[in-house]
Protein backbone atom coordinates (compact mmCIF):
# COMPACT_ATOMS: atom_id res chain seq x y z
CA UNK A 1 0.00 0.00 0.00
CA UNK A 2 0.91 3.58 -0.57
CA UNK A 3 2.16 5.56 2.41
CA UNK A 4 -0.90 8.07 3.89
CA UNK A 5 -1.13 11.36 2.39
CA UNK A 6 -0.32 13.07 5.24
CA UNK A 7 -1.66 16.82 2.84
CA UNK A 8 -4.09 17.18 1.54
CA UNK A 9 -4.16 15.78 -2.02
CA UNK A 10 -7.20 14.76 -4.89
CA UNK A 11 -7.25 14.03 -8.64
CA UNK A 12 -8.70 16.43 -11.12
CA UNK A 13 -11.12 13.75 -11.80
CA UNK A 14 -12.04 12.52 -8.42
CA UNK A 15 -12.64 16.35 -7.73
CA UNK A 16 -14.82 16.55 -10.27
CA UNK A 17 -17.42 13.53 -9.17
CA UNK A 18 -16.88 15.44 -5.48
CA UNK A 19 -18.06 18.29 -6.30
CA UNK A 20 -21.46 16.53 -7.44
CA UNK A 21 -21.70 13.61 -5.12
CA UNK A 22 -24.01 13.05 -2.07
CA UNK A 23 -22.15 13.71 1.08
CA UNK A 24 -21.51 9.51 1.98
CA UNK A 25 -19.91 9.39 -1.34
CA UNK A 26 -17.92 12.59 -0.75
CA UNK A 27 -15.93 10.97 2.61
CA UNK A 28 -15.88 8.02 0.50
CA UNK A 29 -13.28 10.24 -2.03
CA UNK A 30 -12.27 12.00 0.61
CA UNK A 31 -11.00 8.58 2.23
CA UNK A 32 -9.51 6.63 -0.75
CA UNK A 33 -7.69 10.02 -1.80
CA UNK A 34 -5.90 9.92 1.76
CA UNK A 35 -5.07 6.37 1.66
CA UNK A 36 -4.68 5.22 -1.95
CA UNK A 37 -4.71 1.65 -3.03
CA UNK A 38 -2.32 0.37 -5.25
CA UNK A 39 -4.48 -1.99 -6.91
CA UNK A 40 -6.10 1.17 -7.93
CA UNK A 41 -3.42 3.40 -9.01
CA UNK A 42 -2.07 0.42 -11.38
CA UNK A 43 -5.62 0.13 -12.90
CA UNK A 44 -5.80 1.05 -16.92
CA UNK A 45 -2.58 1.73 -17.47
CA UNK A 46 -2.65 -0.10 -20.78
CA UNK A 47 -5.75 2.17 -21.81
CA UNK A 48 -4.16 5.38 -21.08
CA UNK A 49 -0.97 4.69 -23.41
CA UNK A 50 -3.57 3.38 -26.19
CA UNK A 51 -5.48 6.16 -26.47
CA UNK A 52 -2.19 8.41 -26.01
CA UNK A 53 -0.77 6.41 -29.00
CA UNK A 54 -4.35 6.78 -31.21
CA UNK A 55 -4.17 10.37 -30.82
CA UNK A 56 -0.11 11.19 -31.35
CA UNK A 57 -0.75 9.01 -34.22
CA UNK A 58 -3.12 10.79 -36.08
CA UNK A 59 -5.91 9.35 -35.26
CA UNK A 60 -4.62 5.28 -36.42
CA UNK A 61 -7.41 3.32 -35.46
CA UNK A 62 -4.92 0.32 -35.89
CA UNK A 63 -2.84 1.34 -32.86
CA UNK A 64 -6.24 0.60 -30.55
CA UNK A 65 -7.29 -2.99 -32.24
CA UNK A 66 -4.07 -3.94 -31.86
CA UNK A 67 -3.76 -2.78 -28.00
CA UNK A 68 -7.00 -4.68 -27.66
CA UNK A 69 -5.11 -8.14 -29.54
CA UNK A 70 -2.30 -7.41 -27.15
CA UNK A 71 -4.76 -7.37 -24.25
CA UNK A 72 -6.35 -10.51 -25.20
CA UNK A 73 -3.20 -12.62 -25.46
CA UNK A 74 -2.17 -11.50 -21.72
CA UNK A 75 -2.38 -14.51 -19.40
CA UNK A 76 -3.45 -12.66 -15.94
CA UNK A 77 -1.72 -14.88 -12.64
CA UNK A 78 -4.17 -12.94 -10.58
CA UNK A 79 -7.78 -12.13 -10.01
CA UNK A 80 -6.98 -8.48 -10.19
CA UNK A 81 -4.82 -8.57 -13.35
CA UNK A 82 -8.01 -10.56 -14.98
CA UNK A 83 -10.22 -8.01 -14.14
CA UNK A 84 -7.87 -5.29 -15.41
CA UNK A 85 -7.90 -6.63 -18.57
CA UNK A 86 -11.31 -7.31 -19.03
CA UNK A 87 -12.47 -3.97 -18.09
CA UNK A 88 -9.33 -2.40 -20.25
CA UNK A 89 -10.48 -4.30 -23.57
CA UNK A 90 -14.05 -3.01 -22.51
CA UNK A 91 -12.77 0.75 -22.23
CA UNK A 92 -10.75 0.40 -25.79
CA UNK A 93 -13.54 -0.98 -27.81
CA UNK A 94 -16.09 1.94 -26.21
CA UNK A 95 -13.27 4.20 -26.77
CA UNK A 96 -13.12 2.96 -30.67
CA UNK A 97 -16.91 4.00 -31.15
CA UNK A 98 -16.34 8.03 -29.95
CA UNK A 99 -12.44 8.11 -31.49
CA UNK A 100 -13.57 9.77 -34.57
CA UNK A 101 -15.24 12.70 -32.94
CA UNK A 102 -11.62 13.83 -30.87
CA UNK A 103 -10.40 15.15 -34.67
CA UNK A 104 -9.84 18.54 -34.71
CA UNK A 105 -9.09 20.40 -37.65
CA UNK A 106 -5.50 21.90 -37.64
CA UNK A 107 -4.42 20.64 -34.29
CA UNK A 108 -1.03 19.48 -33.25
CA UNK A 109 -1.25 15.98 -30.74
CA UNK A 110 1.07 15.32 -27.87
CA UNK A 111 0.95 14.26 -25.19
CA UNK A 112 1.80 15.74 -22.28
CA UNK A 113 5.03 14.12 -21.01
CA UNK A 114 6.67 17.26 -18.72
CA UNK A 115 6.57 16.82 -14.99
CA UNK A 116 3.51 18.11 -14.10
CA UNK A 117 2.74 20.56 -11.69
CA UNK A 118 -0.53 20.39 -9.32
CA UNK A 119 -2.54 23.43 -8.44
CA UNK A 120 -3.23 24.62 -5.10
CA UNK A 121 -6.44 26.00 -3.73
CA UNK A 122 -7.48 26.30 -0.76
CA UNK A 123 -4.78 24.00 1.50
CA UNK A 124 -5.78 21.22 -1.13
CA UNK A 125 -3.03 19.74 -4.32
CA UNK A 126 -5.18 18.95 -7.14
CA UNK A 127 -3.35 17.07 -9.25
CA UNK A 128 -4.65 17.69 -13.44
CA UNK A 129 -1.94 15.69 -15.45
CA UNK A 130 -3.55 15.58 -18.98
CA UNK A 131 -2.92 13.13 -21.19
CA UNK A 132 -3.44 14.69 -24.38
CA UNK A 133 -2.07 18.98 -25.13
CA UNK A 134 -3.15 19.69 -28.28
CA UNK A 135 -1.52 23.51 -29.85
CA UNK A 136 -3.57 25.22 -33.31
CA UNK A 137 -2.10 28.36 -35.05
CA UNK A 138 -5.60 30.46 -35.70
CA UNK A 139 -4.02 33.99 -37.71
CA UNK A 140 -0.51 33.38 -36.48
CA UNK A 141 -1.59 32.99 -32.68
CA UNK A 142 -0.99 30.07 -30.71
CA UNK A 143 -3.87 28.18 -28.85
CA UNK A 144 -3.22 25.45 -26.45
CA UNK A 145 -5.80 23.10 -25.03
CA UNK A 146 -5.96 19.49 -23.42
CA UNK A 147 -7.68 16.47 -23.39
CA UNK A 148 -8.65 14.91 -19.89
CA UNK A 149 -9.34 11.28 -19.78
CA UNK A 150 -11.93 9.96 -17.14
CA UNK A 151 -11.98 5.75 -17.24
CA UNK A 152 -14.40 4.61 -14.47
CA UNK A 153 -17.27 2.43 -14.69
CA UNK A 154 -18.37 2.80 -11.21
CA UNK A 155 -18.77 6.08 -11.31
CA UNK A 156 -19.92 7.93 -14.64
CA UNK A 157 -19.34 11.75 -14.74
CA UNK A 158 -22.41 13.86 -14.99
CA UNK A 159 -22.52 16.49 -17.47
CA UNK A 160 -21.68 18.80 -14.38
CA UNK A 161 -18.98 17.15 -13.01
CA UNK A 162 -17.25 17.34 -16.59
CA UNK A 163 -17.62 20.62 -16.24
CA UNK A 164 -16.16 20.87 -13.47
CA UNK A 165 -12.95 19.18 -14.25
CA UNK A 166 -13.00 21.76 -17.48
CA UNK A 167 -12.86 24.62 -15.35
CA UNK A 168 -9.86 23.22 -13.58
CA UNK A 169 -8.11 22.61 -16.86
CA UNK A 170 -8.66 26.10 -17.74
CA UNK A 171 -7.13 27.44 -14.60
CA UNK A 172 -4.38 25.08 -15.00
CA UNK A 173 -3.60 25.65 -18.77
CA UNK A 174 -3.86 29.69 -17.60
CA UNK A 175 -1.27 29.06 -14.72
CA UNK A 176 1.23 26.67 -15.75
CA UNK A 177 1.13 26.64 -19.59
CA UNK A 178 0.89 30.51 -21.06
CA UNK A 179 4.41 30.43 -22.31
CA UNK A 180 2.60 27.79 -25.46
CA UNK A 181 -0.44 29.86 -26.05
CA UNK A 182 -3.74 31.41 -25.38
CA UNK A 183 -6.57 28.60 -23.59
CA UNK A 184 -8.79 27.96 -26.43
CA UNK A 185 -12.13 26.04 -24.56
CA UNK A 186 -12.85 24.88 -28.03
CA UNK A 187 -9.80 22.24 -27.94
CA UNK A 188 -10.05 21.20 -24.50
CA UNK A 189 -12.02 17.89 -23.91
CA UNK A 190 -13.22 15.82 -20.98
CA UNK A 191 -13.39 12.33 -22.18
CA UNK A 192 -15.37 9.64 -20.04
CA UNK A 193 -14.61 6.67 -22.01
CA UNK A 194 -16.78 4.07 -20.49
CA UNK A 195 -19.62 6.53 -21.07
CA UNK A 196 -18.72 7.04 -24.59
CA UNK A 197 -19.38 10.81 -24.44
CA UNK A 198 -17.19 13.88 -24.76
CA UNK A 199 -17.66 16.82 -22.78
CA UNK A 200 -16.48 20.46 -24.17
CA UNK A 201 -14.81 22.95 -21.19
CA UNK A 202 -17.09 25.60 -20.28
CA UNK A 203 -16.69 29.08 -21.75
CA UNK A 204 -17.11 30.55 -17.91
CA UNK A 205 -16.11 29.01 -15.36
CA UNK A 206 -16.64 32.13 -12.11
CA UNK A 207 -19.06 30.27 -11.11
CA UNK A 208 -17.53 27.13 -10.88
CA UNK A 209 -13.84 28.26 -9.56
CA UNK A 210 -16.31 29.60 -6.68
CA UNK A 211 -17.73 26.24 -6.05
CA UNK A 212 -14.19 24.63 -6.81
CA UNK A 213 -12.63 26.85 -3.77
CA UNK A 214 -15.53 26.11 -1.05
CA UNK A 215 -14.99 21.97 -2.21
CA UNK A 216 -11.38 22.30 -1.11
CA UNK A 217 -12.02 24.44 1.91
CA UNK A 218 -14.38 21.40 3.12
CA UNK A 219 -11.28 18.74 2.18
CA UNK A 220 -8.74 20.56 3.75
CA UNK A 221 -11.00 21.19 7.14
CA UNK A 222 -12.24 17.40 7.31
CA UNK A 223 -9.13 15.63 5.99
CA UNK A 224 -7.08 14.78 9.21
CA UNK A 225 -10.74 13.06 10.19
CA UNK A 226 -10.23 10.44 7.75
């Protein structure tokens, strides 16, 4: 097992279901962000580099069937390992159905393989890492955008909590990122895979950021309780 987080810490992701979940399912995050399981962190690994691959590619849909092939052909030597794999061939081939509609016109692919840096709000390390930066030239200007990949099939973003996680993309392209362009919310994606839906950033996010800073006031006050 992981060591305890002794600081507060959370996933873009899982801080996007928080900020729409009933308040048993909130300690739940609140809980399994503070002591992470490693069974958990291993999970989908093979799914994230596929759909890293797809995209860098430009857009080879041979890349995924032959992840999947690869997939099949693993022998798992334990009940977690066979479950991984099922559920990872499950996420490529729903992945496979919404691949097509991640093409955007005139956008450079790559993913994002710098050290990334969390944000801090509130007492609380959010940690963003997106998989995918995409960077358009639009009358000699530089735009800069991300994908965010969510793969759970437990817990399915709402159309909210996609939001959400936009928001904090925004504010993290904004801080960390500037240097490669101006945030464009038309090339930044949240991508529930499982779902099979893609979710455009907001244009505003105020709101949100507002709603975002009062969910990490309550994690930093309650996490030593967990």
């Amino acid at each position: 097992m992981p060591d305890e987080r002794v600081n507060p810490r959370i996933s873009v992701n899982k801080l996007g279901e928080y900020l729409c979940a009933s308040p048993a399912r909130r300690r739940t995050i609140i809980r399994d962000q503070k002591h992470p399981s490693d069974f958990v962190v291993a999970r989908y690994n093979h799914v994230y580099d596929a759909i890293v691959d797809y995209l860098c590619s430009g857009n080879d849909m041979a890349r995924i069937f032959q992840a999947i092939d690869t997939l099949r052909a693993i022998v798992p030597d334990t009940d977690f390992k066979e479950q991984d794999k099922l559920l990872s061939i499950n996420a490529l081939e729903s992945f496979s159905r919404i691949a097509n509609n991640l093409t955007i016109e005139g956008a450079n692919y790559s993913s994002f393989d710098r050290k990334p840096p969390r944000l801090h709000i509130n007492g609380v390390d959010i940690s963003v890492r997106p998989e995918i930066q995409l960077i358009r030239s639009i009358r000699n200007n530089s735009k800069v955008g991300f994908f965010k990949l969510y793969i759970g099939k437990t817990h399915r973003l709402t159309q909210e909590a996609a939001a959400y996680i936009g928001a904090l993309i925004r504010m993290y392209t904004e801080a960390f990122i500037a240097e490669l362009g101006d945030y464009d919310p038309h090339i930044c994606k949240v991508v529930d895979v499982f779902s099979e839906k893609i979710y455009p950033a907001p244009a505003s996010y105020v709101r949100r950021m507002n709603d975002i800073e009062a969910a990490c006031d309550e994690i930093s006050r309650t996490w030593n309780y967990y």
